[in-house]
C-alpha atoms as a PDB file:
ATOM      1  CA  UNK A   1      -5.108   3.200 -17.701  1.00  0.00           C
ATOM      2  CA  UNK A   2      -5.221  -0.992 -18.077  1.00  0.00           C
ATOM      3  CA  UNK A   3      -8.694  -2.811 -18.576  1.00  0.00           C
ATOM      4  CA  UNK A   4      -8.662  -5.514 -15.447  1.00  0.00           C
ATOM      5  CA  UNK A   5     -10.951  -8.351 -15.325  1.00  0.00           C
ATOM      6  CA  UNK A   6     -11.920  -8.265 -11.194  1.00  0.00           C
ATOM      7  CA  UNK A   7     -12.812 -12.133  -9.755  1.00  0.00           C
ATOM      8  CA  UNK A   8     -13.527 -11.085  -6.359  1.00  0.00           C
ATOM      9  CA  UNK A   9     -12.624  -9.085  -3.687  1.00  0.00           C
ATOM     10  CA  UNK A  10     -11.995  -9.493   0.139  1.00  0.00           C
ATOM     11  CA  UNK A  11     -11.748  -7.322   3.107  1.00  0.00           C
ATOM     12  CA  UNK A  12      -8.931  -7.129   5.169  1.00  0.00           C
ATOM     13  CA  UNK A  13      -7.250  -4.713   8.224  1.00  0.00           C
ATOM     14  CA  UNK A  14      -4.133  -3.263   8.296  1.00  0.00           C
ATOM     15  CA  UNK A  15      -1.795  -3.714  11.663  1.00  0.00           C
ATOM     16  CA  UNK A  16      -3.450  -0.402  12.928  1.00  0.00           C
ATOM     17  CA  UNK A  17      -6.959  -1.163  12.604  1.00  0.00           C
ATOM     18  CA  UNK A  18      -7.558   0.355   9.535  1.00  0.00           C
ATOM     19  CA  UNK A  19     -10.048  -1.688   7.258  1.00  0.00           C
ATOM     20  CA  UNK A  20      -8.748  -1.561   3.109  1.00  0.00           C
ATOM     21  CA  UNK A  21     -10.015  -3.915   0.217  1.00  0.00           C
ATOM     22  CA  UNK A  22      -7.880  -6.514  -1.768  1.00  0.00           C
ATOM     23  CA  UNK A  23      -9.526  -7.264  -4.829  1.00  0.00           C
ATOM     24  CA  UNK A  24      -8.203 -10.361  -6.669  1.00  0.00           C
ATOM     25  CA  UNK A  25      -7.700  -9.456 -10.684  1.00  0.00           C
ATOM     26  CA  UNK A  26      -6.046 -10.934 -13.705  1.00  0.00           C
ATOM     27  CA  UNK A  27      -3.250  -8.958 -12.867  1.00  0.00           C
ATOM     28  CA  UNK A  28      -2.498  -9.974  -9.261  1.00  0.00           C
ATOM     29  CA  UNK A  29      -3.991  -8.981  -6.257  1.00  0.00           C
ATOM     30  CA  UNK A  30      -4.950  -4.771  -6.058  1.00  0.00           C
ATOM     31  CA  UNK A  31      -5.594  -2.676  -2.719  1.00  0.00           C
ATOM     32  CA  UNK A  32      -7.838  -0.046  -2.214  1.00  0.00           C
ATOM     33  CA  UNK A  33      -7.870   2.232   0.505  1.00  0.00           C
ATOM     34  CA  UNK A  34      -9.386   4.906  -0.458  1.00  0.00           C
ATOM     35  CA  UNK A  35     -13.425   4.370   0.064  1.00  0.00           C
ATOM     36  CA  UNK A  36     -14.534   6.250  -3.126  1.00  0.00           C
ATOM     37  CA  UNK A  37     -11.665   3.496  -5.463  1.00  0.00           C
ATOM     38  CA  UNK A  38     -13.746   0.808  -3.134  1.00  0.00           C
ATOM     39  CA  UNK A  39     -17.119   1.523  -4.068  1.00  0.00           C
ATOM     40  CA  UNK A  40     -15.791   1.660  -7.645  1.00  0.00           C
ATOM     41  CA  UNK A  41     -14.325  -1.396  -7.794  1.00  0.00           C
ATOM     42  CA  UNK A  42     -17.181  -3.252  -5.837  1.00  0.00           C
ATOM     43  CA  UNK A  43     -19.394  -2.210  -9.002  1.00  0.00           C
ATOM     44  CA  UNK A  44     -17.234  -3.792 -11.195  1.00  0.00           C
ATOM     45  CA  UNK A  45     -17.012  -7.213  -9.713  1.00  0.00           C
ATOM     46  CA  UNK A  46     -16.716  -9.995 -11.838  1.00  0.00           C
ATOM     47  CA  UNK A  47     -16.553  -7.885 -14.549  1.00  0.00           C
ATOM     48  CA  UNK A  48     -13.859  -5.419 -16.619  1.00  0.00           C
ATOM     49  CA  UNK A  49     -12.755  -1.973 -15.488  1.00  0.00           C
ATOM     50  CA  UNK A  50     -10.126   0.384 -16.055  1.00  0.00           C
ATOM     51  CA  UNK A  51      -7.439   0.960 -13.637  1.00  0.00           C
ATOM     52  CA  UNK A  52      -4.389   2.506 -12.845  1.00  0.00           C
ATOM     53  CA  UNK A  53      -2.282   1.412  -9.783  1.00  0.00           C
ATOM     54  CA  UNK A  54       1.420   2.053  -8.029  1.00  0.00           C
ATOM     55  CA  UNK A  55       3.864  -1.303  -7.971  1.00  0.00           C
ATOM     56  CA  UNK A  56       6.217  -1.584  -5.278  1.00  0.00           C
ATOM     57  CA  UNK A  57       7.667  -4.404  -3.305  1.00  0.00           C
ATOM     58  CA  UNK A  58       5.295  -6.814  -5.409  1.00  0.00           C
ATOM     59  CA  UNK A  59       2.199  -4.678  -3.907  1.00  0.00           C
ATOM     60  CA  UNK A  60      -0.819  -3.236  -6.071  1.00  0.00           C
ATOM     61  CA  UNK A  61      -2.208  -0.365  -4.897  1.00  0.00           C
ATOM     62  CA  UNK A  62      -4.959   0.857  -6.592  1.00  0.00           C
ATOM     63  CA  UNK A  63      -4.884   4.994  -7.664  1.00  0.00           C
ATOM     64  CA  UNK A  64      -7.597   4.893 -10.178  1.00  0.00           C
ATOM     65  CA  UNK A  65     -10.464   3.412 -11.067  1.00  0.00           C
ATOM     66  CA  UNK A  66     -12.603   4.213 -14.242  1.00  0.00           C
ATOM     67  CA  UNK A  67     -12.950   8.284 -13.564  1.00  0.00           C
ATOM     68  CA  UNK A  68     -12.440   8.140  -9.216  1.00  0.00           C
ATOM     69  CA  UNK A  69      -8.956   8.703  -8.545  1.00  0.00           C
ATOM     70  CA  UNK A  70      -7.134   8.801  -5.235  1.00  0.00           C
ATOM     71  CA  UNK A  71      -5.397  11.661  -5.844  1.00  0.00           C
ATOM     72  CA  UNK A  72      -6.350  15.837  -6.585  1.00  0.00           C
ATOM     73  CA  UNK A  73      -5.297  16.885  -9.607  1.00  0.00           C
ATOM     74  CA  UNK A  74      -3.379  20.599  -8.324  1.00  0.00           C
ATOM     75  CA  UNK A  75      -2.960  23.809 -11.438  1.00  0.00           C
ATOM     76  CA  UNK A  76      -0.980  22.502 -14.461  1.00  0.00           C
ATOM     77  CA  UNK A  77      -2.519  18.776 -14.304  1.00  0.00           C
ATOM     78  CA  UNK A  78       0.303  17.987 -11.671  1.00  0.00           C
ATOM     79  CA  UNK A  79      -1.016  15.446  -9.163  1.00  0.00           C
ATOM     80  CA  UNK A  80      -0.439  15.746  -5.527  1.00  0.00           C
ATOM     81  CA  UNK A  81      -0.525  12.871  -3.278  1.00  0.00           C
ATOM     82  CA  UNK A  82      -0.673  13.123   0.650  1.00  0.00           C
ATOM     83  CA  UNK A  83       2.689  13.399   2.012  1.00  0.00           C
ATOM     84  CA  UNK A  84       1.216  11.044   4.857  1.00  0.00           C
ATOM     85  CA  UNK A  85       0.129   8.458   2.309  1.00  0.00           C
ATOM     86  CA  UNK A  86       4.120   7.971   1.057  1.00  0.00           C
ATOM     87  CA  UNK A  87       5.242   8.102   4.076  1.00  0.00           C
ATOM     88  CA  UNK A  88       3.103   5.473   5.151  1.00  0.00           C
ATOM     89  CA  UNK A  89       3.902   3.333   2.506  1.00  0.00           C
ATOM     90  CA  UNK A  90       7.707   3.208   2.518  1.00  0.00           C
ATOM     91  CA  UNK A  91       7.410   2.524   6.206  1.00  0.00           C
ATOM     92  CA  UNK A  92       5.097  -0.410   5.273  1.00  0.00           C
ATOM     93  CA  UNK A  93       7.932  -1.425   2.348  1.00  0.00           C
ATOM     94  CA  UNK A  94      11.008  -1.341   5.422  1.00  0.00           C
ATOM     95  CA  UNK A  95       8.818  -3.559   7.786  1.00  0.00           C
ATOM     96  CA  UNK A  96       8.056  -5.621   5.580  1.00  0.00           C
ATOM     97  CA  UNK A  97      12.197  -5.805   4.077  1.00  0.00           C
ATOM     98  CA  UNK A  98      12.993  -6.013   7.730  1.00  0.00           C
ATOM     99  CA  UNK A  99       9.946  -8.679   8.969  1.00  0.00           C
ATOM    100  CA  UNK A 100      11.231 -11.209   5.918  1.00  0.00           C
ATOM    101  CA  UNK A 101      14.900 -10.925   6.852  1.00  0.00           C
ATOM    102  CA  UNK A 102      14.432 -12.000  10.679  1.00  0.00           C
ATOM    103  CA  UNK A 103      13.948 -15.573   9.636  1.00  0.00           C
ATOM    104  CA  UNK A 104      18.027 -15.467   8.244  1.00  0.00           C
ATOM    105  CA  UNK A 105      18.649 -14.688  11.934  1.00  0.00           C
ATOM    106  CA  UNK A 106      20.295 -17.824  13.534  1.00  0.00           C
ATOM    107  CA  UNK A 107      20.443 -16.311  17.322  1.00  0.00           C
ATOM    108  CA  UNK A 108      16.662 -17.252  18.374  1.00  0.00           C
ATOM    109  CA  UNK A 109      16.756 -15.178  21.375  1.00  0.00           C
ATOM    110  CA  UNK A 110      17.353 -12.167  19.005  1.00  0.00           C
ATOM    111  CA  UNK A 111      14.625 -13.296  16.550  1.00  0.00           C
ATOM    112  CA  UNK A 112      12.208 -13.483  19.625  1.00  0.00           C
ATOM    113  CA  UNK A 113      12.884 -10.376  20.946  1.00  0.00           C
ATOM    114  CA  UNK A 114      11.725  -8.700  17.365  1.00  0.00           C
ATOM    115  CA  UNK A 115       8.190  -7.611  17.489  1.00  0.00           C
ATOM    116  CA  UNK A 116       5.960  -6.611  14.851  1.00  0.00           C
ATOM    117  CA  UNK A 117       5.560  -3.213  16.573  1.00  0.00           C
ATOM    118  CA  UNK A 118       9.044  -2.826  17.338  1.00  0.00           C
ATOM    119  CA  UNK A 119       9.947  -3.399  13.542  1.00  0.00           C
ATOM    120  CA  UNK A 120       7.440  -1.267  12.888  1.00  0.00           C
ATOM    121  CA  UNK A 121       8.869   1.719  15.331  1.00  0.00           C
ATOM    122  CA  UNK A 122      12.166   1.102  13.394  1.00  0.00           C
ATOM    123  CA  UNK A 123      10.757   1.507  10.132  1.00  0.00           C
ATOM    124  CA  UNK A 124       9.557   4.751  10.926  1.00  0.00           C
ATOM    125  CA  UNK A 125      12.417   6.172  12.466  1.00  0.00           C
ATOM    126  CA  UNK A 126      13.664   5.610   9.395  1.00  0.00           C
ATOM    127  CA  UNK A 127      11.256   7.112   7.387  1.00  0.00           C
ATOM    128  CA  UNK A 128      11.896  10.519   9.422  1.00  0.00           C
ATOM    129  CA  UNK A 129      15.510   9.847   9.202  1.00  0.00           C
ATOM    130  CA  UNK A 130      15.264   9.711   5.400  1.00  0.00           C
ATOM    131  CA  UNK A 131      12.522  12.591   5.624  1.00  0.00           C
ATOM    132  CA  UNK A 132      15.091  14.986   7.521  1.00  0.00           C
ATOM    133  CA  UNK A 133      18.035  14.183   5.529  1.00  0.00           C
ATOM    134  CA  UNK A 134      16.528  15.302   2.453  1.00  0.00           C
ATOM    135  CA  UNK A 135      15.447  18.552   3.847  1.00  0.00           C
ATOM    136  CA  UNK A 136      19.191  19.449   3.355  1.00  0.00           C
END
């Protein structure tokens, strides 16, 4: 767990409608999805609070915050997170790989034939290809 100090916070949706929190800290930016870590962070607005969040791709995501954590704790103190939830977020990490890298693309037909939700349909082929191949 790391005390935060929390500024402010603002709403935003995701590409699939889905409203999350960003709440701007001394420590970067931090998303919530989760609506119990919400209305525990909203408390704590402009003040301190104890957090602990997942890095990746220079992302925050918030897991825990004061004694409301995202995740069930399973026998053994093991935590489990939602299969979905990873899944989810490493096809958010290749979209977003992907989405940067178009602009290196000198062919502009190509680059305008690139959607967001044909990147997007790519990433998570890729996901279940990944997924499948470590069934194995």
């Amino acid at each position: 767990m790391e005390k935060i100090k929390v500024f402010g916070m603002e709403e935003r949706t995701s590409q699939k409608g889905s409203k999350y929190k960003v709440f701007h800290t001394d420590r970067g930016d931090m998303s919530a999805f989760e609506t119990e870590l919400i209305a525990e962070m909203e408390k704590h607005v402009n003040g301190e609070v104890e957090v602990e969040f997942a890095e990746r791709n220079g992302f925050k995501n918030l897991i825990k915050v004061g004694q409301v954590s995202k995740q069930s704790t399973g026998a053994k103190g093991f935590s489990r997170m939602d299969p979905t939830t990873m899944y989810v977020s490493y096809a958010k990490d290749i979209f977003i790989a992907i989405w940067n890298s178009t602009s290196e693309i000198k062919d502009k037909e190509i680059r305008e034939r690139l959607s967001r939700p044909l990147i997007m349909e790519e990433a998570i082929k890729l996901v279940k290809q990944a997924k499948e191949g470590l069934k194995e």
